[in-house]
Protein backbone atom coordinates (compact mmCIF):
# COMPACT_ATOMS: atom_id res chain seq x y z
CA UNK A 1 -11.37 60.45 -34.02
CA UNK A 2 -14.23 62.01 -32.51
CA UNK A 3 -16.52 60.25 -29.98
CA UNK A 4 -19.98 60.95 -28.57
CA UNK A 5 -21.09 60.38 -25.20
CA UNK A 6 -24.50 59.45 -24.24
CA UNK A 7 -26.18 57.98 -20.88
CA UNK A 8 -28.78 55.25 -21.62
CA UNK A 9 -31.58 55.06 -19.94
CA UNK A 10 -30.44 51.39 -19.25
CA UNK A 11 -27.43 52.68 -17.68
CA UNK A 12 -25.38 52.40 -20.90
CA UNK A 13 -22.99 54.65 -21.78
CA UNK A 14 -22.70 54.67 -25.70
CA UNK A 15 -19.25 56.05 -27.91
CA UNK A 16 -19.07 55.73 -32.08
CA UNK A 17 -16.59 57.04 -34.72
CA UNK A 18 -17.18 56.38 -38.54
CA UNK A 19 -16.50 53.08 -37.98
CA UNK A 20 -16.63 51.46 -34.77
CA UNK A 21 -19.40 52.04 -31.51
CA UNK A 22 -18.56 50.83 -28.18
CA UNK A 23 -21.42 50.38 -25.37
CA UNK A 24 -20.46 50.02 -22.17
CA UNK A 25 -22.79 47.95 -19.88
CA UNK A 26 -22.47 47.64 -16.23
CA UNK A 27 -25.03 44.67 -15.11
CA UNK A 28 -23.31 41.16 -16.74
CA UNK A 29 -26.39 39.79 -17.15
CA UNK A 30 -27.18 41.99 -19.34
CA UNK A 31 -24.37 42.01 -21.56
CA UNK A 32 -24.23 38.02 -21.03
CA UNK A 33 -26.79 37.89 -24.02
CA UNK A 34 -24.25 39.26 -25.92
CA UNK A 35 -22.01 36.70 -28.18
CA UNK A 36 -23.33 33.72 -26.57
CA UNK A 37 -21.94 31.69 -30.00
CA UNK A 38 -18.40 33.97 -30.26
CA UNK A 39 -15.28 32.90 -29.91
CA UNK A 40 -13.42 32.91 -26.17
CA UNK A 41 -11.77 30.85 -23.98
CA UNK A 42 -12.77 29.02 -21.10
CA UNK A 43 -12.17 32.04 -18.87
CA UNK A 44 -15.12 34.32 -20.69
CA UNK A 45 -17.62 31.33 -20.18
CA UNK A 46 -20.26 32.67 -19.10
CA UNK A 47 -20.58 30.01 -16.00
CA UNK A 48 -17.01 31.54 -15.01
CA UNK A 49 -17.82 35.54 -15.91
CA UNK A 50 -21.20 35.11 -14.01
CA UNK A 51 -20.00 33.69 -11.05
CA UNK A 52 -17.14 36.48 -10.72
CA UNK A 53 -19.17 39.19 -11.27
CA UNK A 54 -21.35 37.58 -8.32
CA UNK A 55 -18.50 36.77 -6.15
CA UNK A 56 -16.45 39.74 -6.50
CA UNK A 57 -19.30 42.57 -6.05
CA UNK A 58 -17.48 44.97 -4.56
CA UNK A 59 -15.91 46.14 -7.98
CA UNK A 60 -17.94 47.60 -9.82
CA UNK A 61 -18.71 45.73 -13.64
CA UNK A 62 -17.91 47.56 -16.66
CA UNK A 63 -18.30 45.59 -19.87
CA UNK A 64 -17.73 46.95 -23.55
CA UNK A 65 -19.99 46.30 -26.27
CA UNK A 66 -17.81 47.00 -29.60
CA UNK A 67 -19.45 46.73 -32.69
CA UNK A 68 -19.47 47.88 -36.45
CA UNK A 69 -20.83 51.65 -36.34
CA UNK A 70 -22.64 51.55 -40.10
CA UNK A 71 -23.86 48.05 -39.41
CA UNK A 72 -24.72 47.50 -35.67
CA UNK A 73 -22.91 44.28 -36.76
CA UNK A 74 -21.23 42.94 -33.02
CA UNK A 75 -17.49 42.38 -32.88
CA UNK A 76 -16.53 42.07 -29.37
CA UNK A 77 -17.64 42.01 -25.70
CA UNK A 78 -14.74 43.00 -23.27
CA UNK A 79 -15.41 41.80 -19.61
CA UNK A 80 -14.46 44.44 -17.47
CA UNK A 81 -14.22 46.31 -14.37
CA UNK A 82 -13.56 49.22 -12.63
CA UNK A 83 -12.12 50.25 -8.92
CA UNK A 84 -10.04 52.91 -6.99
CA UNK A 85 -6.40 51.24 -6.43
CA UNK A 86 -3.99 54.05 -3.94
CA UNK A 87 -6.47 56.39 -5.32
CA UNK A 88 -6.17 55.93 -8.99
CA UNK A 89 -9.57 54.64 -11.33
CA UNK A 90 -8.05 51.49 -13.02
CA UNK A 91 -10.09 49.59 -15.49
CA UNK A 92 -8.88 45.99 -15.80
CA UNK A 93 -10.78 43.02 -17.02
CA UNK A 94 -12.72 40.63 -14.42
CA UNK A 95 -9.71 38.46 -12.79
CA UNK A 96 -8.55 39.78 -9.68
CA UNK A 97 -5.57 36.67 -10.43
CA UNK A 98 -8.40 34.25 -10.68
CA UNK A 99 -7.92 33.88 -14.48
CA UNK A 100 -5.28 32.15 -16.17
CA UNK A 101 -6.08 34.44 -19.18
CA UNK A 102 -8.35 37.14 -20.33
CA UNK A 103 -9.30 38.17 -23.89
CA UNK A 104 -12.27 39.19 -25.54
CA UNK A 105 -15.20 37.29 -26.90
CA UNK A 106 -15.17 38.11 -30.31
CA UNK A 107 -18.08 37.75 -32.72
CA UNK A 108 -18.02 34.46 -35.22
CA UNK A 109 -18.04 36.79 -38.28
CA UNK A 110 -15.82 39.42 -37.22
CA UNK A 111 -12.69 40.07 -39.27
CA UNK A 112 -10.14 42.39 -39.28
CA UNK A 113 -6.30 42.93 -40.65
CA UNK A 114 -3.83 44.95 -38.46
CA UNK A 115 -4.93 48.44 -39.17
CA UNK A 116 -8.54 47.19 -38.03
CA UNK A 117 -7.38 45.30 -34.78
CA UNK A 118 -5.24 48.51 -33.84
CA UNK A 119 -8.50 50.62 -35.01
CA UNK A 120 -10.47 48.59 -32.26
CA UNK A 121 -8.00 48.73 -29.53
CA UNK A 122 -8.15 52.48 -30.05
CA UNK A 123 -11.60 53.09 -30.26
CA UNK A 124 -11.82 51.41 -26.80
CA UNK A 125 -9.24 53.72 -24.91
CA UNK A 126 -10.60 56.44 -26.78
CA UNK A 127 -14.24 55.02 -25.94
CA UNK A 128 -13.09 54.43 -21.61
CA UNK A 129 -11.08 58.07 -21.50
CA UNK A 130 -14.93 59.95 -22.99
CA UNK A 131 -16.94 58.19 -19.72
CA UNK A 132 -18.02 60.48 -17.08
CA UNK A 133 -16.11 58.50 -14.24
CA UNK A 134 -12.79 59.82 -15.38
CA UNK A 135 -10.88 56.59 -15.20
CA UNK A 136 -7.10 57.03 -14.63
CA UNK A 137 -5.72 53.99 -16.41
CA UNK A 138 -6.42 51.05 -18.41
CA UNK A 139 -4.78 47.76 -17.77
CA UNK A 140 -5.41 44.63 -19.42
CA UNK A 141 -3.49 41.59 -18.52
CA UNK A 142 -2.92 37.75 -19.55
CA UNK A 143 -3.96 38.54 -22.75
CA UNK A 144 -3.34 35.45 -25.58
CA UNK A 145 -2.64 36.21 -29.06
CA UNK A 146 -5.73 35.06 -30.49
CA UNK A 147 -8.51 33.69 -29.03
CA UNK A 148 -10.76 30.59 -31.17
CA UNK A 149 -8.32 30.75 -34.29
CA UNK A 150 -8.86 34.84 -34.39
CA UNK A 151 -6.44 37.42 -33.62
CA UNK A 152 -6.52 39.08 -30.35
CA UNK A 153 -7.09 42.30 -31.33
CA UNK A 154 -6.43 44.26 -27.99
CA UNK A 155 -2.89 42.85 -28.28
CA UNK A 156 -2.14 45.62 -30.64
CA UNK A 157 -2.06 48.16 -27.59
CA UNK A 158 0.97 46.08 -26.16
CA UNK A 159 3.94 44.27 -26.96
CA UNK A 160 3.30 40.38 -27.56
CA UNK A 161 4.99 38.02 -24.76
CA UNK A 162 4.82 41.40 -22.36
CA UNK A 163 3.31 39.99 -19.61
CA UNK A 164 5.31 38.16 -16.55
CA UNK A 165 3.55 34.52 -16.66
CA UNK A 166 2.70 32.47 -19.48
CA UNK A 167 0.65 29.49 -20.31
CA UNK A 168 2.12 26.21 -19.91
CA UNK A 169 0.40 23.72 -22.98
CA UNK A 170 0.67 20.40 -23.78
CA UNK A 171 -0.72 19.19 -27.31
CA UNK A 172 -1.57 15.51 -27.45
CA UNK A 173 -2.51 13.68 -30.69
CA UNK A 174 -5.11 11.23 -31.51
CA UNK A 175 -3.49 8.38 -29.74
CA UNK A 176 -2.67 8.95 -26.21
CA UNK A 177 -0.93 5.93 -26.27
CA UNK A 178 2.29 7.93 -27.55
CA UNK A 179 2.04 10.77 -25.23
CA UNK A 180 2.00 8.32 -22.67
CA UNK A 181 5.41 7.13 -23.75
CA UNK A 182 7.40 9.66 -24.04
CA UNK A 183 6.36 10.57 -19.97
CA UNK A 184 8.68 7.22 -19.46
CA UNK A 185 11.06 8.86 -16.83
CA UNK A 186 8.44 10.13 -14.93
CA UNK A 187 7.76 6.37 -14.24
CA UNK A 188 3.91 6.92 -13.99
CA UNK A 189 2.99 3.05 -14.16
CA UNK A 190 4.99 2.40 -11.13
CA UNK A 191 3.12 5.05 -9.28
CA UNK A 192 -0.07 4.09 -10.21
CA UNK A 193 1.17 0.13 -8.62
CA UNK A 194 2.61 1.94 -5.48
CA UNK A 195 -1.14 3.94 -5.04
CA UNK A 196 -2.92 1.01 -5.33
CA UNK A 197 -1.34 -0.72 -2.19
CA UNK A 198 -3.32 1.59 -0.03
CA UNK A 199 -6.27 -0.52 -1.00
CA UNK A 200 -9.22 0.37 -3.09
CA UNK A 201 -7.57 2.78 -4.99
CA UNK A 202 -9.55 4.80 -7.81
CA UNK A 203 -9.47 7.41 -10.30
CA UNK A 204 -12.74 9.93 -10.07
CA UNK A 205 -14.22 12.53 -11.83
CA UNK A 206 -16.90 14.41 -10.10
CA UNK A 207 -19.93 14.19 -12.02
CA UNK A 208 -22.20 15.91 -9.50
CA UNK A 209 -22.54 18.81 -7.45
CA UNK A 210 -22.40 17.09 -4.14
CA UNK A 211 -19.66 15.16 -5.37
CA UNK A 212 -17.21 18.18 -6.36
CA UNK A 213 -17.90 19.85 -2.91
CA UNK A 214 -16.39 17.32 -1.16
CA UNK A 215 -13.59 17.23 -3.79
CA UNK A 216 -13.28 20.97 -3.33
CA UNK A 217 -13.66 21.03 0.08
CA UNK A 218 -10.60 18.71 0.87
CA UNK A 219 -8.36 20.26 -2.16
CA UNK A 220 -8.85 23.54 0.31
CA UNK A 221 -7.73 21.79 3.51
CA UNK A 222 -4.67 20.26 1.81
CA UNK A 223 -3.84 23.46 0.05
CA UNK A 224 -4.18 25.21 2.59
CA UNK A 225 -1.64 23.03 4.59
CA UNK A 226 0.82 22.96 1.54
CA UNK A 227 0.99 26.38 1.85
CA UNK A 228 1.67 26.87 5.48
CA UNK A 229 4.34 24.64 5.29
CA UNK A 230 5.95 26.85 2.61
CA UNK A 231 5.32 29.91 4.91
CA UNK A 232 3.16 31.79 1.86
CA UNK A 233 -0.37 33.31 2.63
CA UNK A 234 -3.82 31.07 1.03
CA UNK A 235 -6.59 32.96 0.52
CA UNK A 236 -8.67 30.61 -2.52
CA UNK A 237 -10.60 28.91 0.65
CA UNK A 238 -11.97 32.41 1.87
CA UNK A 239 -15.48 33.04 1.94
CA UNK A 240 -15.61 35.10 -1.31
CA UNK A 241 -12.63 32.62 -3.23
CA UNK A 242 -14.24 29.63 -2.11
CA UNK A 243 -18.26 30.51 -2.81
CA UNK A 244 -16.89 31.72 -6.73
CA UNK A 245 -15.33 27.94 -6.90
CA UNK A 246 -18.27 26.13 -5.73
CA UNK A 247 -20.71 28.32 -8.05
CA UNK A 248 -18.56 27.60 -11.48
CA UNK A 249 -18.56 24.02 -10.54
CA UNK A 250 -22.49 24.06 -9.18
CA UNK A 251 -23.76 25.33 -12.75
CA UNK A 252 -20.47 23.53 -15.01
CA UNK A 253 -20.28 20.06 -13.10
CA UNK A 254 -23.31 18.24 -15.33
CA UNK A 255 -21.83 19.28 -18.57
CA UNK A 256 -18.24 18.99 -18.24
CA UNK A 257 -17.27 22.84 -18.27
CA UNK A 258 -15.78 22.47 -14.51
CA UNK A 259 -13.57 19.39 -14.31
CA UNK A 260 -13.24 17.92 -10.43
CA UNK A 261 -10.92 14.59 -10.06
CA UNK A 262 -9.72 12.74 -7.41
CA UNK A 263 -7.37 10.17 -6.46
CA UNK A 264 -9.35 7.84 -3.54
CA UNK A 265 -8.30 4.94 -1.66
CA UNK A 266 -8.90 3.50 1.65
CA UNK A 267 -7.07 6.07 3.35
CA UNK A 268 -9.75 9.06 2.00
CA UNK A 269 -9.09 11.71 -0.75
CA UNK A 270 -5.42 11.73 -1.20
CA UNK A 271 -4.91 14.19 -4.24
CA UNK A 272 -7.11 16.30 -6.54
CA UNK A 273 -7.54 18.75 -9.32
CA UNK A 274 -9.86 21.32 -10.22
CA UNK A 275 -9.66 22.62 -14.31
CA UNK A 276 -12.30 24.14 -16.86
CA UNK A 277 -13.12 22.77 -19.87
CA UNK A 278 -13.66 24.35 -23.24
CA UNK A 279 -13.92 22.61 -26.35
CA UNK A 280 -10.72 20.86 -27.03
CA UNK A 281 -9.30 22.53 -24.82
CA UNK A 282 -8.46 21.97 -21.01
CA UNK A 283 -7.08 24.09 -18.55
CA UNK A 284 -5.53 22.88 -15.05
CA UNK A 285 -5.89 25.30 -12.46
CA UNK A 286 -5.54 23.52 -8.98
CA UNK A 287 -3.71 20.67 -7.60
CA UNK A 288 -3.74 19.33 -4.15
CA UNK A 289 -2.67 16.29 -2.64
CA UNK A 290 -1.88 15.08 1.13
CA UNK A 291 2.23 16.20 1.01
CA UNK A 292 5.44 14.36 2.54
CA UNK A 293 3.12 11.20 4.21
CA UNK A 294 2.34 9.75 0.79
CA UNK A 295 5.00 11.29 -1.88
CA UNK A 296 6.10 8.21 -2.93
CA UNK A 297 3.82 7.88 -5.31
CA UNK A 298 4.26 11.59 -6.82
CA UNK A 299 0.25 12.06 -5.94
CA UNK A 300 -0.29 15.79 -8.02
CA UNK A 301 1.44 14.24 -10.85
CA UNK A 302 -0.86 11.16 -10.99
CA UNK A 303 -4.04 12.79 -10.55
CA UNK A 304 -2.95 15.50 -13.24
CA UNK A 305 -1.73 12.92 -16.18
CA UNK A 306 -4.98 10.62 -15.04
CA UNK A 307 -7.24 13.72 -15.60
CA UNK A 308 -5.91 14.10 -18.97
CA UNK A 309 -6.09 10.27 -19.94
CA UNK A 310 -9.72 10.83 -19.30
CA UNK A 311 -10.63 14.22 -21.15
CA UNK A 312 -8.60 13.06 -23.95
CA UNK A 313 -10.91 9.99 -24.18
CA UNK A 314 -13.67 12.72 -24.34
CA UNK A 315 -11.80 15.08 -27.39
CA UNK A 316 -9.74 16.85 -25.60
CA UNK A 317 -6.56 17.62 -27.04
CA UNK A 318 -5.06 20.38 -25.80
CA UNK A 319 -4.23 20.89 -22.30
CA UNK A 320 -2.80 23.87 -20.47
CA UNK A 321 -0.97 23.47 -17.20
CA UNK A 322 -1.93 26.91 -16.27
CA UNK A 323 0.57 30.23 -15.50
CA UNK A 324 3.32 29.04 -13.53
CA UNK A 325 6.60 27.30 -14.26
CA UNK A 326 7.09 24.78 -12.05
CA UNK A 327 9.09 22.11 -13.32
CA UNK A 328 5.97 19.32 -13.39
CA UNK A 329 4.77 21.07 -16.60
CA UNK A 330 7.76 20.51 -18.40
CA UNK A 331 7.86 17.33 -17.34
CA UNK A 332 4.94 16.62 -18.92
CA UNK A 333 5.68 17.79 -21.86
CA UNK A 334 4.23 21.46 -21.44
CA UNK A 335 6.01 24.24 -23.84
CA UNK A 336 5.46 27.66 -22.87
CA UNK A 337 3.06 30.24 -24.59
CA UNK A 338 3.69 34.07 -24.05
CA UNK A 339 1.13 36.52 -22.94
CA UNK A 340 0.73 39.92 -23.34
CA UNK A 341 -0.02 43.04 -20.83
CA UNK A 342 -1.11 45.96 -22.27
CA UNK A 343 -1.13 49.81 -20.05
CA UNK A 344 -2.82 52.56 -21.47
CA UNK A 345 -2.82 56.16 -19.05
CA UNK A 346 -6.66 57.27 -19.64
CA UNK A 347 -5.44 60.61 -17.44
CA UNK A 348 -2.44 62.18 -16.59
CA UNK A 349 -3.05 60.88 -13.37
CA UNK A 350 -2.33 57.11 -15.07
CA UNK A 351 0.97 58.32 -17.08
CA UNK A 352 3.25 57.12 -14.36
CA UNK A 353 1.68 54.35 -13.66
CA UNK A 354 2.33 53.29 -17.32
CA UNK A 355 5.88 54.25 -17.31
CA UNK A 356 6.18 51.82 -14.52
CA UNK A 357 4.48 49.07 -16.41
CA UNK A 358 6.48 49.39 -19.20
CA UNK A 359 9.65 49.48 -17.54
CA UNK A 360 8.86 46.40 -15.39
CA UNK A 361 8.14 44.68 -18.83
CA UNK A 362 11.62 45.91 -19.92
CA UNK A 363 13.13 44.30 -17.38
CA UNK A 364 11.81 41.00 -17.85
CA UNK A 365 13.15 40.98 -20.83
CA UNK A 366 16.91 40.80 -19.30
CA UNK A 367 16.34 38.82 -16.32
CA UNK A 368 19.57 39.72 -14.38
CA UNK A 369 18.79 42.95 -14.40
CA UNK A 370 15.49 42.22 -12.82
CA UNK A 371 17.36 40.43 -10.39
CA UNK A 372 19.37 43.06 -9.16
CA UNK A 373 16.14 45.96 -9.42
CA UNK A 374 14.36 43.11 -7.07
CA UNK A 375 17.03 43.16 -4.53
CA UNK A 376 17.70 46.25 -4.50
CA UNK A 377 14.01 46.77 -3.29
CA UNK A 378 13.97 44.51 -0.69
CA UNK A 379 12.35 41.82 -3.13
CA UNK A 380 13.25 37.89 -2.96
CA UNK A 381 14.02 36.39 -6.52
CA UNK A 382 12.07 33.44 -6.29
């Protein structure tokens, strides 16, 4: 395939074949007018993509506009962006380990068999290697299979269930009744009687902006604490982690995109949970809770399977527990879905950063192996 190369006076840089064009636009709120209806998940909102791109300004944005070449017809919008990592231009999509996926948005119309979702996976490394910034190497992480119904079609790059972490989801049917009862071990009636001896004990979702700062504002102090006592390094209540949490809840609180809850009583905030909303889907992404002084009542776990009885009230039906395996999720019911990292070298200078890549992903595939390559770096297995 041949591509052409043009600056924009709008700082675009546009590529084409025969068949596909990709744009690439590097101010979000311009592409954000893009595939407002398309298909995504919660994590290519544009309350969540706008306040990264805000928080995280020191890396430079770098979205891609593909679309039918003979049509102008849009299929996708990738949210990316570019820095210098030990020296090497990597492209990666706007995470940073914020997101517990990242996809495209892909356009309500678009369709395409295998041959086309390779054909657009290609056109996009072929698109990224013609820019004038020569970029080193393309990596795209967390990637699901399909996103709204629709194939994925970056997947094609990589090898499905690549990637390290996975989703943790829980599907729950009409009546929630049922779910309820097959959590019997986990004895959550029981808690809920030992909670409310504290006195004035309540569920709460946030439904206001005030209201979810002070939830978010203790979930960071008891985080915080949960992970000095497990000797591991917090950084989500910096200024930069902190201000991007705050802004997704300041413009997602009133409509239900950004979930807040809380477990009150007399004694104060006791546990919470932070999760984004998309459709029928939900997706957990923090816990916190006041540790060893009131574990008898399994705090995390209440507030999460209370969160749920309330969404689910509201349509939700699916709910992901987020990347992670702890054992909670599987308590609850969670099975695991695989995600996919993709590597492409857009220089020579990238190739050996790909063969690492790949052979890491090798490796998780035969997990005593990876075992014994982590120890013999220096590397704990936990």
């Amino acid at each position: 395939m041949t591509f052409l190369s043009v600056e924009q006076p709008d700082d675009r840089v546009s590529s084409s074949t025969s068949e596909i064009a990709v744009d690439f636009i590097r101010d979000w709120r311009q592409a954000a007018l893009r595939l407002n209806a398309g298909h995504r998940t919660a994590f290519q909102h544009g309350y969540w993509l706008g306040a990264w791109y805000e928080a995280f300004h020191d890396h430079a944005p770098l979205i891609a506009l593909i679309s039918d070449a003979a049509t102008g017809r849009d299929i996708a919008v990738v949210p990316m962006m570019s820095h210098v990592r030990r020296g090497i231009r990597v492209v990666e999509f706007a995470d940073l380990g914020i997101s517990d996926n990242n996809a495209p948005i892909l356009a309500c119309d678009a369709t395409f068999d295998a041959a086309g979702a390779r054909a657009i996976g290609v056109a996009l490394v072929n698109a990224l290697r013609a820019l004038p910034d020569g970029f080193d190497l393309l990596r795209l992480k967390k990637m699901p299979a399909h996103v709204g119904g629709k194939p994925n079609p970056l997947v094609s790059l990589g090898r499905i269930g690549s990637c390290s972490v996975n989703g943790n989801l829980v599907l729950v049917g009409d009546d929630y009744a049922d779910y309820r009862a097959s959590l019997r071990r986990l004895q959550l009636p029981r808690c809920w009687r030992v909670f409310s001896r504290l006195g004035n004990a309540r569920f709460e979702i946030a439904t206001d902006v005030e209201r979810a700062r002070e939830f978010l504002d203790v979930m960071d102090v008891q985080q915080e604490e949960r992970m000095r006592q497990l000797g591991e390094r917090f950084v989500l209540n910096d200024d930069v982690h902190a201000g991007f949490y705050r802004e997704v809840a300041r413009q997602g609180v009133a409509e239900g995109y950004a979930v807040v809850s809380a477990l009150l009583c007399d004694k104060g905030i006791v546990a919470t949970t932070l999760g984004v909303r998309y459709g029928a889907t939900y997706f957990l992404l923090r816990i916190s809770h006041t540790g060893r002084t009131l574990a008898n009542f399994s705090p995390g776990l209440l507030v999460t399977e209370r969160t749920m009885e309330t969404l689910h009230a509201q349509g939700v039906r699916r709910f992901d527990l987020s990347i992670g395996n702890q054992d909670y999720k599987r308590r609850l019911g969670a099975e695991q879905v695989p995600l996919t990292d993709v590597s492409v070298a857009l220089s020579w200078r990238g190739v050996p950063y790909v063969w690492r890549d790949h052979a890491a992903q090798g490796l998780r595939r035969h997990p005593r192996l990876a075992a014994l390559a982590a120890r013999a770096m220096g590397k704990g297995t936990r």
